[in-house]
PDB file of N, CA and C in Angstrom:
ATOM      1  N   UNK A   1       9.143   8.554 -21.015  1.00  0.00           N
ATOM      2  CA  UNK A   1      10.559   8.277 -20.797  1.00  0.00           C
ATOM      3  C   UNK A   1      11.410   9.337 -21.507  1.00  0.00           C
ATOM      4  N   UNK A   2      11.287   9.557 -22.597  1.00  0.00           N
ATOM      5  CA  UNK A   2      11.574  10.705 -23.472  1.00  0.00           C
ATOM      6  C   UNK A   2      11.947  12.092 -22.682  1.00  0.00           C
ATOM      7  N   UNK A   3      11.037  12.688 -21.854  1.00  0.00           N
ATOM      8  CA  UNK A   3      11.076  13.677 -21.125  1.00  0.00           C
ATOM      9  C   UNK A   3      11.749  13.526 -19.726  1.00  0.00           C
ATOM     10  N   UNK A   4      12.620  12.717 -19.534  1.00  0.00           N
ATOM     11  CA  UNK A   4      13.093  12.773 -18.882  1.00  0.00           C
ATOM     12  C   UNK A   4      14.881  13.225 -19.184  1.00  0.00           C
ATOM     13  N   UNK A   5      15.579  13.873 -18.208  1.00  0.00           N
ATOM     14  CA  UNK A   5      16.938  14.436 -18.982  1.00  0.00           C
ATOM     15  C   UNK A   5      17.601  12.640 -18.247  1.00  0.00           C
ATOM     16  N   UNK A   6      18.939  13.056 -19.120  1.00  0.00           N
ATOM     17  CA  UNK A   6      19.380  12.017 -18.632  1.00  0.00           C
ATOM     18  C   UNK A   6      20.400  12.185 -17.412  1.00  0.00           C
ATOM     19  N   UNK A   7      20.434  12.719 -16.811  1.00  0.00           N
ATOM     20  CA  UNK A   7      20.675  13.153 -15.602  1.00  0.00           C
ATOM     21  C   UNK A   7      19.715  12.724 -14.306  1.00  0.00           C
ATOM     22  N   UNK A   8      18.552  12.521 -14.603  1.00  0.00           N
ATOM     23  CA  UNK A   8      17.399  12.161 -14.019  1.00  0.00           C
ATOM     24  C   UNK A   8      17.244  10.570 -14.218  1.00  0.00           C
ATOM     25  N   UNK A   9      17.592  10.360 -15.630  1.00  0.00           N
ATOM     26  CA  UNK A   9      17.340   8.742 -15.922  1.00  0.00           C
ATOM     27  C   UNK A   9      18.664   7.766 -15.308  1.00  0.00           C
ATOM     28  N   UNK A  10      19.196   8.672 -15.421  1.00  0.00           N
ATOM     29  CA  UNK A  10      20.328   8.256 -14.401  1.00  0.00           C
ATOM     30  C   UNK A  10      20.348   7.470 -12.791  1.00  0.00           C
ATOM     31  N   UNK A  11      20.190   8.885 -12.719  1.00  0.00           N
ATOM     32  CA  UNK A  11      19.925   8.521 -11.129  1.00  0.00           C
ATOM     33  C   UNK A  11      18.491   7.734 -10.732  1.00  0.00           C
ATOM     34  N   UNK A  12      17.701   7.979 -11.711  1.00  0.00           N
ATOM     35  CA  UNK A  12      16.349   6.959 -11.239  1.00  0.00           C
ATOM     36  C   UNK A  12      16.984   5.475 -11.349  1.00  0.00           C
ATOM     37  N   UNK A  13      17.345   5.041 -12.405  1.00  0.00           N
ATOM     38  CA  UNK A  13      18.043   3.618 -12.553  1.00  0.00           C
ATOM     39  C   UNK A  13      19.291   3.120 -11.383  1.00  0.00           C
ATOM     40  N   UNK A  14      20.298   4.149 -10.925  1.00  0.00           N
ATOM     41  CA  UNK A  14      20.560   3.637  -9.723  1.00  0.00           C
ATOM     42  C   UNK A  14      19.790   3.584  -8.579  1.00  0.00           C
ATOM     43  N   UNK A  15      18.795   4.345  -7.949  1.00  0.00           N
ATOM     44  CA  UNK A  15      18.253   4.424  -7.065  1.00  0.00           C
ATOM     45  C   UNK A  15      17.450   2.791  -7.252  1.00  0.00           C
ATOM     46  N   UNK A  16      17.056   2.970  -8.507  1.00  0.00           N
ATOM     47  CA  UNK A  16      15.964   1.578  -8.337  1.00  0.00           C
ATOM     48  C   UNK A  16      16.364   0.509  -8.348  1.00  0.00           C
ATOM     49  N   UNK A  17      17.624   0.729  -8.711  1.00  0.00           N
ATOM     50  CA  UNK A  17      18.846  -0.387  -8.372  1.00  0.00           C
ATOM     51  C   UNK A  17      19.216  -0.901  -6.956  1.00  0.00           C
ATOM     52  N   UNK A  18      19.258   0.188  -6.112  1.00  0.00           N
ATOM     53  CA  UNK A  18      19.883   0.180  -4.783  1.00  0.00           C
ATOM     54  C   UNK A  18      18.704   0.087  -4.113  1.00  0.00           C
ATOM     55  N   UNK A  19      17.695   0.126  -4.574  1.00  0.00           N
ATOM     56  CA  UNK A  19      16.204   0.272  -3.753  1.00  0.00           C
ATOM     57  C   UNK A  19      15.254  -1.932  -4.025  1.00  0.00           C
ATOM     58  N   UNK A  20      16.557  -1.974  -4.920  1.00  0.00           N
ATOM     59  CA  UNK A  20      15.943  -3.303  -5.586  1.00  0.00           C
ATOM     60  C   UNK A  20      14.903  -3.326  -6.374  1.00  0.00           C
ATOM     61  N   UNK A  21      14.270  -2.365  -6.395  1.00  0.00           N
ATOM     62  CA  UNK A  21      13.067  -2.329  -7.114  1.00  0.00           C
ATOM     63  C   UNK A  21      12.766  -3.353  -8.389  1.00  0.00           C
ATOM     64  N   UNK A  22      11.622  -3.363  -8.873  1.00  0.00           N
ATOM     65  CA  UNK A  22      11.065  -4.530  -9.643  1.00  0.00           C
ATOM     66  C   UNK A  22      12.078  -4.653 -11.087  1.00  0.00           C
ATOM     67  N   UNK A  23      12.231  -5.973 -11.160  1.00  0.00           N
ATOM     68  CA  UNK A  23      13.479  -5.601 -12.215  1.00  0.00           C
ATOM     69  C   UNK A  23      12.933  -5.473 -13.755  1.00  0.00           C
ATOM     70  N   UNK A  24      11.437  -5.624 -13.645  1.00  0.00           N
ATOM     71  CA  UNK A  24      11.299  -5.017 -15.576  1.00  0.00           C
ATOM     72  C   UNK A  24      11.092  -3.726 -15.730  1.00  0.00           C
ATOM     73  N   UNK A  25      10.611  -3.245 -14.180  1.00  0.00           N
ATOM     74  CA  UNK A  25      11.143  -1.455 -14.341  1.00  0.00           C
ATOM     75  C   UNK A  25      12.513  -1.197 -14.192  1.00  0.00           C
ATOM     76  N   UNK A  26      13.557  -1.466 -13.961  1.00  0.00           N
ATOM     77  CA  UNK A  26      15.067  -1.386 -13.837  1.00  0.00           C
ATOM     78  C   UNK A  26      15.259  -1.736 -15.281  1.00  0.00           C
ATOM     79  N   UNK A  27      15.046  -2.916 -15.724  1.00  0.00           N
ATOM     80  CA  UNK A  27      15.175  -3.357 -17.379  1.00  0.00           C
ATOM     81  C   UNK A  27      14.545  -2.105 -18.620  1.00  0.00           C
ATOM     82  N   UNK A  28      13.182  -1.068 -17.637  1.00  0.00           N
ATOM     83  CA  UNK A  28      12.578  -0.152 -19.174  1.00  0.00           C
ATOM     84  C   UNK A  28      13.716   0.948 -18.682  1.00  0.00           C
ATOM     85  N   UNK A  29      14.422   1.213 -17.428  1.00  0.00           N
ATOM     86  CA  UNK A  29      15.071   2.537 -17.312  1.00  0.00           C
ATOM     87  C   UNK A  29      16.215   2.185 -18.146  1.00  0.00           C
ATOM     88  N   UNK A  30      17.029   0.742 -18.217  1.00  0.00           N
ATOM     89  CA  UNK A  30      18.128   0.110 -18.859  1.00  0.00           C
ATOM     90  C   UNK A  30      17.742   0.414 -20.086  1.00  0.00           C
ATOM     91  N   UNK A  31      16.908  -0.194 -20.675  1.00  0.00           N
ATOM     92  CA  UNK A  31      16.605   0.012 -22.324  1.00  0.00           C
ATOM     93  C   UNK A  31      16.535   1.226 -22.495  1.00  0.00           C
ATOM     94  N   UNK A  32      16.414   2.164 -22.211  1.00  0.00           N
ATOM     95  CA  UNK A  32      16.199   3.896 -22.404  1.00  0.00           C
ATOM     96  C   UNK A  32      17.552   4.689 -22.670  1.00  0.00           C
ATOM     97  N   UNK A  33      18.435   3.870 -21.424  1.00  0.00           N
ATOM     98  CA  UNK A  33      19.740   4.549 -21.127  1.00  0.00           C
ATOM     99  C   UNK A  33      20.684   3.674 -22.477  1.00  0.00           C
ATOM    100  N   UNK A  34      20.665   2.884 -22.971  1.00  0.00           N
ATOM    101  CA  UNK A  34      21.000   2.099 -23.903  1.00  0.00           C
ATOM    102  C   UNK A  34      20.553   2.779 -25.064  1.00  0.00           C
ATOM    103  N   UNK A  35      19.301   3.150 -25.249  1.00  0.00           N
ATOM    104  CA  UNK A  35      18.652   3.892 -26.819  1.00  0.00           C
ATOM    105  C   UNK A  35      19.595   5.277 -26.825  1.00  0.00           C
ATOM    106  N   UNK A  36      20.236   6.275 -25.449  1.00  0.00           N
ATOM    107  CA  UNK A  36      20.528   7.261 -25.649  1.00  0.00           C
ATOM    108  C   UNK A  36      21.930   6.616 -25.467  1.00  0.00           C
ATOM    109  N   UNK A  37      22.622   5.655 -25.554  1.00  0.00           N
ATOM    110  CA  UNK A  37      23.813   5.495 -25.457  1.00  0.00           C
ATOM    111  C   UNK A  37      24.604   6.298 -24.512  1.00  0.00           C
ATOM    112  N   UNK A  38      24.086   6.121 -23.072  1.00  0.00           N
ATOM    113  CA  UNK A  38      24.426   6.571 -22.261  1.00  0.00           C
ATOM    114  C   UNK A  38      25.807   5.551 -21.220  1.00  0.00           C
ATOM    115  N   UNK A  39      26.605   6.051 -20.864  1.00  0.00           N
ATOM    116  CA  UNK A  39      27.147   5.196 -20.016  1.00  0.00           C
ATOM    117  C   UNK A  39      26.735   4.483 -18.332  1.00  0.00           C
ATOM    118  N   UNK A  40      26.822   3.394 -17.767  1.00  0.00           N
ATOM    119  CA  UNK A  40      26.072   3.094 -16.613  1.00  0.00           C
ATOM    120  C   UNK A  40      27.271   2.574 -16.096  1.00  0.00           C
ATOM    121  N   UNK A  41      27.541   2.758 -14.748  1.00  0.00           N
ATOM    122  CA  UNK A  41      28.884   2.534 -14.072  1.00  0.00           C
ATOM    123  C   UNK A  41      29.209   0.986 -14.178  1.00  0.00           C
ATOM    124  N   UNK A  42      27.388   0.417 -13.516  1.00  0.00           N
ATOM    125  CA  UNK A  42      27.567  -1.419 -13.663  1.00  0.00           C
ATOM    126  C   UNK A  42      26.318  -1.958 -13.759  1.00  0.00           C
ATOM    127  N   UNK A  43      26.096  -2.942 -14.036  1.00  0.00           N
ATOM    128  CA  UNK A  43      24.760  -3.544 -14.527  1.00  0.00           C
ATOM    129  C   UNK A  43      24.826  -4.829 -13.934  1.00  0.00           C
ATOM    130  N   UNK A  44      24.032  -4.596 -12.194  1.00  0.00           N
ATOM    131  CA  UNK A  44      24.302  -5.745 -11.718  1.00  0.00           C
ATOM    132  C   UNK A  44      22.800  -6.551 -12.010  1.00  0.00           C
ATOM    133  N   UNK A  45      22.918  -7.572 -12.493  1.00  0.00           N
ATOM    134  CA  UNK A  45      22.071  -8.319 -13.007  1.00  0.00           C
ATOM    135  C   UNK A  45      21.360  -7.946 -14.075  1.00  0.00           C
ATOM    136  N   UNK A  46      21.741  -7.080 -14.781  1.00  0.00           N
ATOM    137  CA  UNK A  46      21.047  -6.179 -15.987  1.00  0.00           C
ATOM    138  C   UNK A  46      20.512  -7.127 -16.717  1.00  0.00           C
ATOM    139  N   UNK A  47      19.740  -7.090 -17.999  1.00  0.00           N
ATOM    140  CA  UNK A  47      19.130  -8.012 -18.765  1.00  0.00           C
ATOM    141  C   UNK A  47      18.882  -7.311 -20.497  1.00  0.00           C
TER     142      UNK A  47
END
């Protein structure tokens, strides 16, 4: 997760958002973007 820029962690977390994808992988991209105190537009159903 680390090696990823956050430009990348970004857009992976919306995509997997909009893709629905499994939500405790949406929840490890959330916790990541949270450790780098990143901003996220919205956190629909976030956890």
């Amino acid at each position: 997760m680390k090696l990823l820029s956050n430009e990348l962690l970004m857009d992976s977390y919306l995509r997997a958002v909009d893709l629905k994808l499994d939500q405790d992988f949406i929840n490890l991209l959330l916790k990541e973007i949270r450790r780098r105190n990143l901003h996220v537009p919205y956190y629909p159903q976030a956890q």
